[in-house]
C-alpha atoms as a PDB file:
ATOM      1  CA  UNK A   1      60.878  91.317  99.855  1.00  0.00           C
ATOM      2  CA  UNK A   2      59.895  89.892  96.494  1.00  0.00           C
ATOM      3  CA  UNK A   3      62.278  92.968  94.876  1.00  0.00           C
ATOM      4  CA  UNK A   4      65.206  91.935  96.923  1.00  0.00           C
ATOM      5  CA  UNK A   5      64.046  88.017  95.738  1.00  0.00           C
ATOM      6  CA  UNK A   6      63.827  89.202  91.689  1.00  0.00           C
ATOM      7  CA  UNK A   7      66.993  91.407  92.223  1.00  0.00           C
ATOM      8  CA  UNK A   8      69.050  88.260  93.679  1.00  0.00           C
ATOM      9  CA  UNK A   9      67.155  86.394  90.665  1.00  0.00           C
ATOM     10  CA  UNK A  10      68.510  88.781  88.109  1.00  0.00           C
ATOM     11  CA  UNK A  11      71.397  88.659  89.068  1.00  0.00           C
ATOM     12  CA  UNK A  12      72.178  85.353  89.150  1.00  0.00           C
ATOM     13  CA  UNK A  13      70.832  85.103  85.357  1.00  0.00           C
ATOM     14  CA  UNK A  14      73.262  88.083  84.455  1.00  0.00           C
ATOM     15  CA  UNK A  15      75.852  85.812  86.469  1.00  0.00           C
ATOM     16  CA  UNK A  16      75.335  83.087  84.575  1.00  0.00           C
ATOM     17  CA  UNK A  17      75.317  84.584  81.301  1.00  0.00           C
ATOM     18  CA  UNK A  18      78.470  86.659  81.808  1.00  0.00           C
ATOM     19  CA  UNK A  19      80.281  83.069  82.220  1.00  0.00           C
ATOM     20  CA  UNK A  20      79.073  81.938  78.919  1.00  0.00           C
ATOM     21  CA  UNK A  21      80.579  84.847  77.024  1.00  0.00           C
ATOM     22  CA  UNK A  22      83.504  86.075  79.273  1.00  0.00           C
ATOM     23  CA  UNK A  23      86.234  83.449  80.003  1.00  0.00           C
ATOM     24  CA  UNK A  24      89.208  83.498  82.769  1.00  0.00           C
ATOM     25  CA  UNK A  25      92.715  83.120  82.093  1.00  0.00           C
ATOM     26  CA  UNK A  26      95.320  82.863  83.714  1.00  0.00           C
ATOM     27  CA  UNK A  27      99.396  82.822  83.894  1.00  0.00           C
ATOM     28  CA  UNK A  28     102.063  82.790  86.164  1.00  0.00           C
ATOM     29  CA  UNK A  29     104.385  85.925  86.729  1.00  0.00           C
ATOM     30  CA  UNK A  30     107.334  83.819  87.915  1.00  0.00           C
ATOM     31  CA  UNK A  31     107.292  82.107  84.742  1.00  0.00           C
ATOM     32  CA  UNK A  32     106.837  85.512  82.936  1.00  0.00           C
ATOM     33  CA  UNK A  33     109.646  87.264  84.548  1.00  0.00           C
ATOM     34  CA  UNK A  34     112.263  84.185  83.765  1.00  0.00           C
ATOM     35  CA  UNK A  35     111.478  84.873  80.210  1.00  0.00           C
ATOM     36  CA  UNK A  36     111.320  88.993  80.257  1.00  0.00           C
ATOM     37  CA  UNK A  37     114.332  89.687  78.195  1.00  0.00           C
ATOM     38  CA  UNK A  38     114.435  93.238  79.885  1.00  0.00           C
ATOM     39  CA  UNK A  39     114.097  92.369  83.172  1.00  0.00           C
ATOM     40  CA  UNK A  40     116.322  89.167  82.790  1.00  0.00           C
ATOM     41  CA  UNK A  41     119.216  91.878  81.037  1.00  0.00           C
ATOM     42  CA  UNK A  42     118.385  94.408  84.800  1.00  0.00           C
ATOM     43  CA  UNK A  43     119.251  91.214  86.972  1.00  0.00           C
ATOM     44  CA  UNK A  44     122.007  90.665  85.017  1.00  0.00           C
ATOM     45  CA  UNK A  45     123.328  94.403  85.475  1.00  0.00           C
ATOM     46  CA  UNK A  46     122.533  93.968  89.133  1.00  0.00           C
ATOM     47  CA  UNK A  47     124.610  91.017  89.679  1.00  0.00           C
ATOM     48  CA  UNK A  48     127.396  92.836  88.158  1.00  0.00           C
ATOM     49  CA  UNK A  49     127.250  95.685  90.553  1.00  0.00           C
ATOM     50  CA  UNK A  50     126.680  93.442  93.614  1.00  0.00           C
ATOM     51  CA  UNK A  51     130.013  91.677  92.125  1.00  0.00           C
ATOM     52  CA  UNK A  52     131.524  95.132  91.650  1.00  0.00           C
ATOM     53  CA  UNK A  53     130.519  96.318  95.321  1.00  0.00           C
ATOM     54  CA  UNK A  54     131.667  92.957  96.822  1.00  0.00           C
ATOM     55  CA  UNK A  55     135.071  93.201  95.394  1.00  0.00           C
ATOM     56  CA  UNK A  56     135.327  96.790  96.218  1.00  0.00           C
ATOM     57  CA  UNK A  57     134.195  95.328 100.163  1.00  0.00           C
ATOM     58  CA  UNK A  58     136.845  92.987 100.166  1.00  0.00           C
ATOM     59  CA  UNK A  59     139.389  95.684  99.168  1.00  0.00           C
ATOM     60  CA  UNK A  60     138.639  97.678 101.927  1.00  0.00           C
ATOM     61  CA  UNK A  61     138.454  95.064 104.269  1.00  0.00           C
ATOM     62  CA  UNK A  62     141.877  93.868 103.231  1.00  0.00           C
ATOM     63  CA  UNK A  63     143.502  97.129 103.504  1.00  0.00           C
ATOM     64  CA  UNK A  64     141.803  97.680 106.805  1.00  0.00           C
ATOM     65  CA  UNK A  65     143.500  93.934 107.999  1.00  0.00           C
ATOM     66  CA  UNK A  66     146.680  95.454 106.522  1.00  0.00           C
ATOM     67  CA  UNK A  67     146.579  98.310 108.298  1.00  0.00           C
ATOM     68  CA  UNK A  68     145.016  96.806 111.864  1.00  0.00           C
ATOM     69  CA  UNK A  69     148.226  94.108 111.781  1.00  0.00           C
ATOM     70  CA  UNK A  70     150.984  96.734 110.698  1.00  0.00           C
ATOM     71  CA  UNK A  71     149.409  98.794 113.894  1.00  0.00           C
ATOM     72  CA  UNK A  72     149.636  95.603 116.366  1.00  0.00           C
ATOM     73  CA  UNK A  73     153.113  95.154 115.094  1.00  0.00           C
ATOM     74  CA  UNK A  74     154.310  98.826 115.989  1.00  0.00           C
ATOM     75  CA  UNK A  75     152.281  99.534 118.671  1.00  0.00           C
ATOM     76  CA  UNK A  76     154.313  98.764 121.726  1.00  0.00           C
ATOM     77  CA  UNK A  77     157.321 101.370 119.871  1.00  0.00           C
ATOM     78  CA  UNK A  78     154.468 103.962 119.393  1.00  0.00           C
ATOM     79  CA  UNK A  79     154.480 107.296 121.508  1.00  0.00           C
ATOM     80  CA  UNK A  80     151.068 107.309 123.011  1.00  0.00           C
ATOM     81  CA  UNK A  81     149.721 110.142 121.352  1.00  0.00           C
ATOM     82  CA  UNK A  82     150.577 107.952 117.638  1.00  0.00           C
ATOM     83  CA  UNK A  83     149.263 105.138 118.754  1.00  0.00           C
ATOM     84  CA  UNK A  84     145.807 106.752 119.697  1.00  0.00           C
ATOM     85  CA  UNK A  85     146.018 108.713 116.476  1.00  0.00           C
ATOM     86  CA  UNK A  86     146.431 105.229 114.373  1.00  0.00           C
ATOM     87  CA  UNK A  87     143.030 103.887 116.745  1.00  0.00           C
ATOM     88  CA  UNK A  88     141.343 106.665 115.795  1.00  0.00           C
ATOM     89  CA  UNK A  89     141.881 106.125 112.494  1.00  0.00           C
ATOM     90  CA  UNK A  90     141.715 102.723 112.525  1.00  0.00           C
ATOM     91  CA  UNK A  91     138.546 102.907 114.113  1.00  0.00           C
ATOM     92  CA  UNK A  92     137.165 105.521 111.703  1.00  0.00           C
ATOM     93  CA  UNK A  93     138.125 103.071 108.464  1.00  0.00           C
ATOM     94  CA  UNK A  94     136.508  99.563 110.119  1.00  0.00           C
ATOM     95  CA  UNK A  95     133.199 102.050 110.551  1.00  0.00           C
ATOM     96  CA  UNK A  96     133.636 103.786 107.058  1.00  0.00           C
ATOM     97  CA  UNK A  97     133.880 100.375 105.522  1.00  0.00           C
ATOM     98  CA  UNK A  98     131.109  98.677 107.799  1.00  0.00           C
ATOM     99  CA  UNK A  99     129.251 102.149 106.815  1.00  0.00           C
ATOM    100  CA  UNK A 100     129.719 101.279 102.380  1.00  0.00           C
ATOM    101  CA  UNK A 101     129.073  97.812 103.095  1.00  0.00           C
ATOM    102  CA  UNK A 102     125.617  98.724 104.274  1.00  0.00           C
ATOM    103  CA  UNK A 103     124.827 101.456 101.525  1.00  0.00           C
ATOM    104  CA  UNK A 104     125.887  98.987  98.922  1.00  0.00           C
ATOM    105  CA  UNK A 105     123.215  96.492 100.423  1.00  0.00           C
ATOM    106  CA  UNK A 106     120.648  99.091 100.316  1.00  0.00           C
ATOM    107  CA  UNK A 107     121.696 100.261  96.994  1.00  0.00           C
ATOM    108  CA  UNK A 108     121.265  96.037  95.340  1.00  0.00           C
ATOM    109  CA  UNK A 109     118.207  95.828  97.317  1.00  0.00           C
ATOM    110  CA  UNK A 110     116.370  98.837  95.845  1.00  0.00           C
ATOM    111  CA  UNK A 111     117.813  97.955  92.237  1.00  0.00           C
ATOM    112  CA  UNK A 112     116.121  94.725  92.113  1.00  0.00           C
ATOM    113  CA  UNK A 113     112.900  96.122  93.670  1.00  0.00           C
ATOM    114  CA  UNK A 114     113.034  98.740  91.123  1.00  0.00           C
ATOM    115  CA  UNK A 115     113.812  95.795  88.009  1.00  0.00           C
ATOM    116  CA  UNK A 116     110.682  94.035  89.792  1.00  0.00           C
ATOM    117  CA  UNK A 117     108.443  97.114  89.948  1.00  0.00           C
ATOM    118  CA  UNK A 118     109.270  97.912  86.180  1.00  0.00           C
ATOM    119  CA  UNK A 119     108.686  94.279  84.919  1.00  0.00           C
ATOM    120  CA  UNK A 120     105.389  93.950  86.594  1.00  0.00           C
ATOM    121  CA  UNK A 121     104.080  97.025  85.913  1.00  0.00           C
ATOM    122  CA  UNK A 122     105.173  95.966  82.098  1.00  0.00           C
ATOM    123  CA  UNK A 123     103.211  93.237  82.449  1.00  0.00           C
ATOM    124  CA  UNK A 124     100.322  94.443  84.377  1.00  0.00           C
ATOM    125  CA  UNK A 125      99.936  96.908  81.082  1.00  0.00           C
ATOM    126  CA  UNK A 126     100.070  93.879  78.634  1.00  0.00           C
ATOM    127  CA  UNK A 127      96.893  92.142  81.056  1.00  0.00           C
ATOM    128  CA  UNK A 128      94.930  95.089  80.521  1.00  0.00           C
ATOM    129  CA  UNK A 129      95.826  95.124  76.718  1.00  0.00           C
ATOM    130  CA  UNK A 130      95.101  91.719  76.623  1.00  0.00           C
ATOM    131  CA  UNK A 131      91.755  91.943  78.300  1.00  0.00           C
ATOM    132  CA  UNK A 132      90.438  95.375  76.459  1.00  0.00           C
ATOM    133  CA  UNK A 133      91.256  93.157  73.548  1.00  0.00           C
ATOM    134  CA  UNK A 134      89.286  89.635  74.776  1.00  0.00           C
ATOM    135  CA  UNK A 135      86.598  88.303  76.254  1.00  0.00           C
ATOM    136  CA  UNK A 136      87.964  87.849  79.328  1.00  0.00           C
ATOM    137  CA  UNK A 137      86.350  88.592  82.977  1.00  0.00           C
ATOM    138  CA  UNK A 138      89.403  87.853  85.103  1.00  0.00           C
ATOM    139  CA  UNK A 139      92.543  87.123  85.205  1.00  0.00           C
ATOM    140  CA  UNK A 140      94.507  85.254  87.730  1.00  0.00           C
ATOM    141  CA  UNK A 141      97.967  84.880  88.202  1.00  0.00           C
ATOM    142  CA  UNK A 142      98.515  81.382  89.724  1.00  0.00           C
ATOM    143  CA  UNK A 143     101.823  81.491  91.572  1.00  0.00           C
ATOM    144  CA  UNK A 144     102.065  80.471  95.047  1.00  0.00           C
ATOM    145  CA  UNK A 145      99.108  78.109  95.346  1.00  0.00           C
ATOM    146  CA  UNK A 146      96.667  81.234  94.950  1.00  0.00           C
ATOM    147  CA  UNK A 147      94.123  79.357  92.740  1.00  0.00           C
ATOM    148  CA  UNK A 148      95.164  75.816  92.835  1.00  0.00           C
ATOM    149  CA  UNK A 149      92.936  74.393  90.085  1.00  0.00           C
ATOM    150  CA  UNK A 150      90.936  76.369  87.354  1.00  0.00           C
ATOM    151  CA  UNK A 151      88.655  74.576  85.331  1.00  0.00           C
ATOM    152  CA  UNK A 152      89.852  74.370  81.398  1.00  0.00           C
ATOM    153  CA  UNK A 153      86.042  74.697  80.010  1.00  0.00           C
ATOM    154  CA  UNK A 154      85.954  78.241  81.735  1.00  0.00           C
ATOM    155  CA  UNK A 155      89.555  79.632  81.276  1.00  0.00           C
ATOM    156  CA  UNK A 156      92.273  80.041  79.055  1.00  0.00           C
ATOM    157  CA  UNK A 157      96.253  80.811  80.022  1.00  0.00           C
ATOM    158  CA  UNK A 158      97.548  83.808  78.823  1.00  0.00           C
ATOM    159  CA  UNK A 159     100.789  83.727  79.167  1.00  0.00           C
ATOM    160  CA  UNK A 160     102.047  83.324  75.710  1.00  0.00           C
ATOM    161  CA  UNK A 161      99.897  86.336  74.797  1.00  0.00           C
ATOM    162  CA  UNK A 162     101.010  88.476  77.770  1.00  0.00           C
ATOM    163  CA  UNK A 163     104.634  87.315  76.238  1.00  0.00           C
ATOM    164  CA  UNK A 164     103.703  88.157  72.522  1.00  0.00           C
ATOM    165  CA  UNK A 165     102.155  92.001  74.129  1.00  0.00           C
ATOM    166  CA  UNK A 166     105.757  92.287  76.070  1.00  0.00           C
ATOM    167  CA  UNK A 167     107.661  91.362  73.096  1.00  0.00           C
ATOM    168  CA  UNK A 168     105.728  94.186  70.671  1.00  0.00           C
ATOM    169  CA  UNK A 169     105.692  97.158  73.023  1.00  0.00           C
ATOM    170  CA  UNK A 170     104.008  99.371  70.284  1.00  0.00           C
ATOM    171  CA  UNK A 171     100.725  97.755  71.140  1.00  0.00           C
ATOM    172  CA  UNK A 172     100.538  99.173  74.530  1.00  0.00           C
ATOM    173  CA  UNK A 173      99.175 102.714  74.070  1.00  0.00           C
ATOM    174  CA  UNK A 174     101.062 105.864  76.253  1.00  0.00           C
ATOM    175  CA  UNK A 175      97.735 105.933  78.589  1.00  0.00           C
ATOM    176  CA  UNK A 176      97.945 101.762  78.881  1.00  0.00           C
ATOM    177  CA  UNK A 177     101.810 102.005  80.119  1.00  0.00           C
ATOM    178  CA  UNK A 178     101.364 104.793  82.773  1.00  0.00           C
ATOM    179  CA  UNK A 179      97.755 103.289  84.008  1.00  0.00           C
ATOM    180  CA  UNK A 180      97.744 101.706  87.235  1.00  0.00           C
END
């Protein structure tokens, strides 16, 4: 009993000593990522593919509507065996087109998760740069409410310096960039 008592007291002195030296700081990714020139210039290069892939969906869908009104106009002068022949292959463009209109979702959608995943792992690398380089014992990223109020005598925000480690890439060692 009295070494689980002098453990817990130990502890708490080591505790208390650690947040004397060792500070928090904190940041906030959103605000990171609006200013990450590389991952701002990715966005930018998806937005002109999801333009490019919309106007390429409106194309088809307009030469489907073409196609689907030229077909109402001629099909009571059809043979039956045309006229099936132009369903068919009316029905095989509406599903091709329905079919690209879905890839090119999938295809935006895993571009920006992929612009995401590169930008925070960029600055996931600059934290630990920033705390093998300071005296720092956490830190927090406070977007979405996670951590409401951290008290200034205790913590410092990083941001700028997670900025300033993003903007000079040559301080992040090979082994710091593919750590994780």
């Amino acid at each position: 009993m009295n070494r689980i008592i002098l453990t817990v007291l130990c502890f708490a002195c080591c505790s208390t000593m650690m947040a004397q030296q060792a500070k928090i700081g904190f940041f906030s990714m959103q605000d990171l990522l609006n200013t990450d020139a590389t991952y701002q210039e990715t966005i930018a290069n998806v937005t002109v593919l999801k333009q490019q892939y919309a106007n390429e969906q409106r194309i088809a869908e307009e030469d489907f509507k073409e196609k689907y009104e030229l077909f109402l106009e001629q099909q009571a002068t059809l043979a039956p065996s045309i006229r099936d022949k132009r369903q068919s292959d009316l029905q095989s463009l509406l599903e091709r087109t329905e079919k690209f209109r879905k890839e090119s979702q999938q295809l935006i959608k895993q571009s920006e998760e992929s612009a995401l995943a590169t930008a925070k792992s960029r600055i996931y690398d600059a934290i630990r740069y920033i705390t093998a380089n300071g005296d720092y014992l956490i830190i927090v990223n406070t977007d979405s409410d996670a951590c409401p109020y951290i008290n200034p005598a205790y913590s410092e925000e990083v941001t700028e310096q997670i900025s300033s480690v993003l903007a000079n890439p040559t301080l992040l060692s090979p082994s710091e960039e593919t750590e994780h």
